[in-house]
C-alpha atoms as a PDB file:
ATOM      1  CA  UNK A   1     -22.921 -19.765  12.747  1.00  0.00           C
ATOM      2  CA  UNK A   2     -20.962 -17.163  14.935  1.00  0.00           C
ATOM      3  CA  UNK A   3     -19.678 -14.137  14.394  1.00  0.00           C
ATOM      4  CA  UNK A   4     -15.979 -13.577  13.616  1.00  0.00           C
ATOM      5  CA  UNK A   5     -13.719 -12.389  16.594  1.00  0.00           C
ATOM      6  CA  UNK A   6     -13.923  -8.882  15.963  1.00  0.00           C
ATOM      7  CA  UNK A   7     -10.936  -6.148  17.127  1.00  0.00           C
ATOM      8  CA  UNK A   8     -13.439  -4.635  20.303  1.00  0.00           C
ATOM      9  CA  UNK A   9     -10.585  -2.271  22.310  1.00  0.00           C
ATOM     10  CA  UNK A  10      -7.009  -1.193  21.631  1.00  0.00           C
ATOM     11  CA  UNK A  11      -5.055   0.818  24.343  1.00  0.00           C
ATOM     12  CA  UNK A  12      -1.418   1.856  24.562  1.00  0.00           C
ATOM     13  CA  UNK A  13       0.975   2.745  26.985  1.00  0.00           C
ATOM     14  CA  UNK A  14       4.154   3.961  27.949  1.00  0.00           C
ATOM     15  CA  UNK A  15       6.364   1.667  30.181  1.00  0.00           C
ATOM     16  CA  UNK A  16       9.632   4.235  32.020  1.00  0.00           C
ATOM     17  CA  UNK A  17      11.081   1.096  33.017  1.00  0.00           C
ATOM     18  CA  UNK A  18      11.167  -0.735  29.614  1.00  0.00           C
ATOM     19  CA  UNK A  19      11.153   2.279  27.989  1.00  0.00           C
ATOM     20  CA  UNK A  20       8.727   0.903  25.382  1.00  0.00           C
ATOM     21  CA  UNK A  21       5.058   0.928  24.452  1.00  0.00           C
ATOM     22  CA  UNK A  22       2.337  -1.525  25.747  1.00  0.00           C
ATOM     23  CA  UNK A  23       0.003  -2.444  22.811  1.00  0.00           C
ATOM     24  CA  UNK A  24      -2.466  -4.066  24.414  1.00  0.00           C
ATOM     25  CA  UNK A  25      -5.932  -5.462  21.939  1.00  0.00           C
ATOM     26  CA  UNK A  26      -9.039  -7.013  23.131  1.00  0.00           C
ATOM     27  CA  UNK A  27     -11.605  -8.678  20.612  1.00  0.00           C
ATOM     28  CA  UNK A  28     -15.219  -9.687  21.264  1.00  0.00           C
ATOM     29  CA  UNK A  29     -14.299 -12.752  21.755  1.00  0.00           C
ATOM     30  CA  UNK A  30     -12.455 -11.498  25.155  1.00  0.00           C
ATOM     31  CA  UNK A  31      -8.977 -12.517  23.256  1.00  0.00           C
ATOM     32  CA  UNK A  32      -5.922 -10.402  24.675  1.00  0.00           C
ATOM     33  CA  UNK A  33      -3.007  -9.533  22.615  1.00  0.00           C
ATOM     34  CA  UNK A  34      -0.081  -7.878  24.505  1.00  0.00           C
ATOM     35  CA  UNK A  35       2.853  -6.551  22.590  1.00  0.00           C
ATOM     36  CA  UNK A  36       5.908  -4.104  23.001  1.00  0.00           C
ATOM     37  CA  UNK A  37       6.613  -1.521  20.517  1.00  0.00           C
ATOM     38  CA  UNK A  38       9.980  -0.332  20.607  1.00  0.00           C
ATOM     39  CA  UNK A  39      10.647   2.792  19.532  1.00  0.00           C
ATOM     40  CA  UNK A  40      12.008   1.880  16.170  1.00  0.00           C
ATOM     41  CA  UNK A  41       9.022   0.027  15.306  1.00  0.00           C
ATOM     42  CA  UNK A  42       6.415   2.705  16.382  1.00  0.00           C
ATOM     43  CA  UNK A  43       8.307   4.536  13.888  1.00  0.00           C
ATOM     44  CA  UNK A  44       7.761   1.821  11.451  1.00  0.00           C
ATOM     45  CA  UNK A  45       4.486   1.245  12.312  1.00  0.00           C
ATOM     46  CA  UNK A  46       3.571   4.889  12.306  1.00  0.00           C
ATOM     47  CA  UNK A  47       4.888   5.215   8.460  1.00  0.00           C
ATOM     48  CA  UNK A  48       2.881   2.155   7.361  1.00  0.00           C
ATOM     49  CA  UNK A  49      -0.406   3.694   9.068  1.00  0.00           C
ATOM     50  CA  UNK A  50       0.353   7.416   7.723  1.00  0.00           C
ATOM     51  CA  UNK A  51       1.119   5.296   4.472  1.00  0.00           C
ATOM     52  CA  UNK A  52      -2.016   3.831   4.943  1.00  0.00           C
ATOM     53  CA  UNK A  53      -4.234   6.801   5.672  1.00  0.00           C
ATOM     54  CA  UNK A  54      -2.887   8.144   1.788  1.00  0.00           C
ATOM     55  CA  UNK A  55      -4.363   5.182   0.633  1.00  0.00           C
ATOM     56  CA  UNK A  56      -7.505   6.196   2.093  1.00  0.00           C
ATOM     57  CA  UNK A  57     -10.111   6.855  -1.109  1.00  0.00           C
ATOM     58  CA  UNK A  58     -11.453  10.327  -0.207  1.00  0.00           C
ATOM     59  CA  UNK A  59      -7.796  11.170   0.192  1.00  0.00           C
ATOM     60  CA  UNK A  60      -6.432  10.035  -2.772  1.00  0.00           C
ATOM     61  CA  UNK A  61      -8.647  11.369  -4.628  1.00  0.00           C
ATOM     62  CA  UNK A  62      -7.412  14.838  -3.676  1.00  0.00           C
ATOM     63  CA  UNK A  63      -5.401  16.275  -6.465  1.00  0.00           C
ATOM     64  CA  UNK A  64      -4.292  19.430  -4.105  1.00  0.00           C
ATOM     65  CA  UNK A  65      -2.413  19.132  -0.959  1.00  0.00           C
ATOM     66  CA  UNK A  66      -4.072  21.264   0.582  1.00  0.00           C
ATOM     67  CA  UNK A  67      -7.541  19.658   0.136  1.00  0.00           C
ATOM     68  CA  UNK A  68      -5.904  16.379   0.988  1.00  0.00           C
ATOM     69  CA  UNK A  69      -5.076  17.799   4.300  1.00  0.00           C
ATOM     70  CA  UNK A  70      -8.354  19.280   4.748  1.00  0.00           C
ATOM     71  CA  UNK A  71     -10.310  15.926   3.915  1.00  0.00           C
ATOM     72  CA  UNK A  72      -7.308  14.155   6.366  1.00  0.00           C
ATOM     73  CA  UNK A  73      -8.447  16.577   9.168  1.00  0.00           C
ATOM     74  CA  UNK A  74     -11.989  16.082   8.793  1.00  0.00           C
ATOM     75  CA  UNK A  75     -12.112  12.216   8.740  1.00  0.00           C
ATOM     76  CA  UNK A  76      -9.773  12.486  11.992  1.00  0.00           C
ATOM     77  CA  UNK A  77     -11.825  14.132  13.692  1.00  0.00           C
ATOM     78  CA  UNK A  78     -15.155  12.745  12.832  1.00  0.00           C
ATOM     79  CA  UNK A  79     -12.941   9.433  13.797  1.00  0.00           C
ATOM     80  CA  UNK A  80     -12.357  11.590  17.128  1.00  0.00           C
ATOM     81  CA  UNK A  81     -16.315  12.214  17.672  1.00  0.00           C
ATOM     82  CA  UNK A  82     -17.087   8.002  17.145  1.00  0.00           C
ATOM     83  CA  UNK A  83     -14.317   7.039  19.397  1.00  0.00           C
ATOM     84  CA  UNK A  84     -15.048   6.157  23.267  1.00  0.00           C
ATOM     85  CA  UNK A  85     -12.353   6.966  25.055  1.00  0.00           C
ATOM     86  CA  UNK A  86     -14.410   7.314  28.240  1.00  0.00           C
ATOM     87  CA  UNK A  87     -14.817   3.515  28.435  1.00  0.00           C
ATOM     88  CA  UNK A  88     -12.006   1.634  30.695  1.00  0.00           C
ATOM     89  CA  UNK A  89     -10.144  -1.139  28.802  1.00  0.00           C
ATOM     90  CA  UNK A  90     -11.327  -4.431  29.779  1.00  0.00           C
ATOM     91  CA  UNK A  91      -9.101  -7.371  30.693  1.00  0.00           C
ATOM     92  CA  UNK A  92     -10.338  -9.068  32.998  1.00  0.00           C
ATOM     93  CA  UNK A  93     -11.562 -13.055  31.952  1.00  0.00           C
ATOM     94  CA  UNK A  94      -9.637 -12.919  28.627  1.00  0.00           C
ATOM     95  CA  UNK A  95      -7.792 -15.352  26.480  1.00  0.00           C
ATOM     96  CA  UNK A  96      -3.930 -14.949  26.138  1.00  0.00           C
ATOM     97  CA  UNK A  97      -2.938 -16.687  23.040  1.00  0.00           C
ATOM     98  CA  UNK A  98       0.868 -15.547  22.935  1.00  0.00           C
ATOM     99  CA  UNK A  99       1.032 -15.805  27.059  1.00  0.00           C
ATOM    100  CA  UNK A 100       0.499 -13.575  30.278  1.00  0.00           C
ATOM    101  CA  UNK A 101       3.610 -11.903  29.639  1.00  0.00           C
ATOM    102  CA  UNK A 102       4.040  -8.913  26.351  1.00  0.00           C
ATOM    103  CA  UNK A 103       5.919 -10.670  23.093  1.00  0.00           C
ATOM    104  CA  UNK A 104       8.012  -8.309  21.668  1.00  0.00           C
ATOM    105  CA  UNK A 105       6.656  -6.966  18.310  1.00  0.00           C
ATOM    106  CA  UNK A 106       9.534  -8.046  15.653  1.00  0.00           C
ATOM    107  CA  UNK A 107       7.597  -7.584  12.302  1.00  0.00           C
ATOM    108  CA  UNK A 108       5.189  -5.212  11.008  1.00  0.00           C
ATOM    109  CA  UNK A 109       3.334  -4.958   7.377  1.00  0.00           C
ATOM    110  CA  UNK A 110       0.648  -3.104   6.078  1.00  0.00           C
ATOM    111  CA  UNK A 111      -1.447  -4.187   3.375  1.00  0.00           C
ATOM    112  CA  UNK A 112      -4.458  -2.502   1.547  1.00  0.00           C
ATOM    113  CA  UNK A 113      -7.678  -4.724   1.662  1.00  0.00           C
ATOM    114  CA  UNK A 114     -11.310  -4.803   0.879  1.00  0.00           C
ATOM    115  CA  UNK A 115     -12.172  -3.711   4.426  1.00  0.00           C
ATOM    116  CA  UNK A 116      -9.420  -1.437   5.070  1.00  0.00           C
ATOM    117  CA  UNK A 117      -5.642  -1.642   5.906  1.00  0.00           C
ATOM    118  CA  UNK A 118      -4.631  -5.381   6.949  1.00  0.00           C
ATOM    119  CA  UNK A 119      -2.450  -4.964   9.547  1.00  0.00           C
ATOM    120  CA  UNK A 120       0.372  -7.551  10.658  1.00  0.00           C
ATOM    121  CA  UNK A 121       2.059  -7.618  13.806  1.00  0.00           C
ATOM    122  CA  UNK A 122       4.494 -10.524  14.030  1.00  0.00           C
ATOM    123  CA  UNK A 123       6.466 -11.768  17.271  1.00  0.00           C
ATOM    124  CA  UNK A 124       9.582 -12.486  18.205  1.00  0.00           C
ATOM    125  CA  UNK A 125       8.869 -16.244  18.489  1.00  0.00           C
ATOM    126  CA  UNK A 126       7.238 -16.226  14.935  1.00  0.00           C
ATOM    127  CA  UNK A 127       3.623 -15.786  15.516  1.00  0.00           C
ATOM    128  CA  UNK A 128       1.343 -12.859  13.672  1.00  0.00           C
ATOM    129  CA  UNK A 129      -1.965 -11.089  14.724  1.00  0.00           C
ATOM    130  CA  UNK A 130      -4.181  -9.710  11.579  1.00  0.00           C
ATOM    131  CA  UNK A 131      -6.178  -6.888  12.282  1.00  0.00           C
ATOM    132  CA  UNK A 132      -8.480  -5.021  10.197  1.00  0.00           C
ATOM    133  CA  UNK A 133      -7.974  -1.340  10.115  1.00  0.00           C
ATOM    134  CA  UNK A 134     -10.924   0.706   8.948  1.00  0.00           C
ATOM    135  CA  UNK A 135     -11.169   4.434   8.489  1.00  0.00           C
ATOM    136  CA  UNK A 136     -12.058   5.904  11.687  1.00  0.00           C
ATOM    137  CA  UNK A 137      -9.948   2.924  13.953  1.00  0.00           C
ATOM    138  CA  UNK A 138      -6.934   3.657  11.285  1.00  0.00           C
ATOM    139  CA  UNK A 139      -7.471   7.029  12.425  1.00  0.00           C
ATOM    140  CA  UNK A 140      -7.591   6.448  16.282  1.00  0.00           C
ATOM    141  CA  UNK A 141      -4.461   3.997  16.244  1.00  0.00           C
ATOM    142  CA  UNK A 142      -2.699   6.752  15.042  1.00  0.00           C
ATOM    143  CA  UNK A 143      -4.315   9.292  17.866  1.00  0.00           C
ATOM    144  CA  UNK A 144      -3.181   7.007  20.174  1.00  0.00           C
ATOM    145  CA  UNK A 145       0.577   6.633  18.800  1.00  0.00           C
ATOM    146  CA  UNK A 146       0.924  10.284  18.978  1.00  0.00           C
ATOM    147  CA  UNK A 147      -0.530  10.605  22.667  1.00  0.00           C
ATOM    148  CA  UNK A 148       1.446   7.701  23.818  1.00  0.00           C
ATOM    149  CA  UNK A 149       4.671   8.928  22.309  1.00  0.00           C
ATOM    150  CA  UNK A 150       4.282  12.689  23.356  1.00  0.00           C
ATOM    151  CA  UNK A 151       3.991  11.243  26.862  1.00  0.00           C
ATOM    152  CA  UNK A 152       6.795   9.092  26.638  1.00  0.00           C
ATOM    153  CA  UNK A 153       8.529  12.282  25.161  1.00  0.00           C
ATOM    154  CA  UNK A 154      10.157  10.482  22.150  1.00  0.00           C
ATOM    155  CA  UNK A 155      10.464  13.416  20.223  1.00  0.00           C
ATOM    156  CA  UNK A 156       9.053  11.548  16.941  1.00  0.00           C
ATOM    157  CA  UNK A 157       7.036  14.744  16.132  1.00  0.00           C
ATOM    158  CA  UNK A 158       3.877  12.023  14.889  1.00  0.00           C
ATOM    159  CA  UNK A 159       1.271  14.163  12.780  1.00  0.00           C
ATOM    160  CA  UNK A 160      -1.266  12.493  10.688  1.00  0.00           C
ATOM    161  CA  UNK A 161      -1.036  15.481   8.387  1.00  0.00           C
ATOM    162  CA  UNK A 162       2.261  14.776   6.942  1.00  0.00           C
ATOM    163  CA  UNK A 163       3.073  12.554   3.777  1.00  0.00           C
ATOM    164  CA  UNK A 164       5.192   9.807   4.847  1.00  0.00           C
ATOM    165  CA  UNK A 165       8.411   9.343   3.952  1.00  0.00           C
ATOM    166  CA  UNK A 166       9.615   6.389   1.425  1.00  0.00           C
ATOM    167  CA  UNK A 167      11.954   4.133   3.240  1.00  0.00           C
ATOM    168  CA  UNK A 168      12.384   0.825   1.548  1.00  0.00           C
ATOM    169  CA  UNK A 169      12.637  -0.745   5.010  1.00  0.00           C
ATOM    170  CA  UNK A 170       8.809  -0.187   5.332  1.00  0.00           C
ATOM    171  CA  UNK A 171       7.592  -1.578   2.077  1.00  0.00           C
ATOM    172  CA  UNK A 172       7.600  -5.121   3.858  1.00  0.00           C
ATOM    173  CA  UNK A 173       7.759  -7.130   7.348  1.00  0.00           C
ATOM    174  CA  UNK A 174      10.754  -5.817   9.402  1.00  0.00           C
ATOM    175  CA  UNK A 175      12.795  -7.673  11.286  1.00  0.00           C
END
C-alpha cells in the first residue's frame, strides 16, 4: 500500500504584469498545482489562516491576550527554525492536473480537522485542491503571504499577531 500524496513544497510569488500572486504546490507525488491569488482573495485567504491560527489549541487556550500573542510568536518562530527555505522549489517532471497554465483561485474555505486546518482552494472552472495545514506549515503559509505581499507592496499590513476580523464573507467558499 502507498503512501498518500503528501503537500512536499509551497512557494509564492508576485507577478508585476498580472499583478497577482503565483501559488505554486508540489506534493511527493511530483503533482503541481498552479494558482493566482488576486488580491482580494489573499485577503480572504489570509483571514481564514489568521482565523485558523486562533483555532490553534495552545492558543486558545490562552485566556490573556497577551499570552496568546506570546504563545503565537513562539510557535511562529519555532515554525521559522523547521522551515527550509534554502531548498529551491522543484518543478521539473511534475504532474499538472488543472493544466500548464495558473487557474485562477475563485473559492477559498477553511475548515478545522483532526490533522489541522483543511484548506480548500477551488477554481474558476469548478475544480478544488484539499490541503492539510498543520501547525508549523499553517504558520509558514502565512510567512510567505506576508513576504510576498510586502514585495508586491499591497499595503495589506499582514501580521500573524492580530485577531482577525469577522466578515461574514469568510465564514464559507467565496466566489
Amino acid at each position: 500500500m502507498s503512501k498518500p500524496d503528501r503537500l512536499h513544497q509551497i512557494n509564492l510569488g508576485y507577478s508585476p504584469e498580472e499583478d497577482r500572486m503565483l501559488l505554486r504546490i508540489n506534493t511527493t507525488g511530483k503533482t503541481e498545482y498552479r494558482l493566482w491569488l488576486t488580491r482580494r482573495y489573499v485577503r480572504l485567504l489570509w483571514n481564514l489562516l489568521t482565523k485558523s491560527v486562533e483555532r490553534l489549541p495552545d492558543v486558545r487556550a490562552q485566556a490573556a491576550p497577551e499570552t496568546r500573542q506570546a504563545v503565537k510568536s513562539f510557535q511562529r518562530e519555532e515554525a521559522r527554525q523547521a522551515a527550509d527555505y534554502s531548498k529551491d522549489y522543484e518543478d521539473s517532471e511534475t504532474k499538472r492536473p488543472l493544466g500548464e497554465a495558473a487557474s485562477l483561485l475563485t473559492g477559498v474555505r477553511a475548515t478545522p480537522g483532526a490533522k489541522g486546518t483543511q484548506l480548500t482552494l477551488q477554481t474558476k472552472d469548478g475544480r478544488a485542491i484539499n490541503l492539510t495545514l498543520e501547525k508549523k506549515l499553517l504558520y509558514s503559509l502565512c510567512d510567505l503571504l506576508i513576504s510576498s505581499t510586502t514585495q508586491a507592496k499591497w499595503d495589506l499590513n499582514l501580521n500573524v499577531d492580530e485577531v482577525p476580523v469577522a466578515e461574514t464573507e469568510q465564514d464559507g467558499p467565496v466566489h
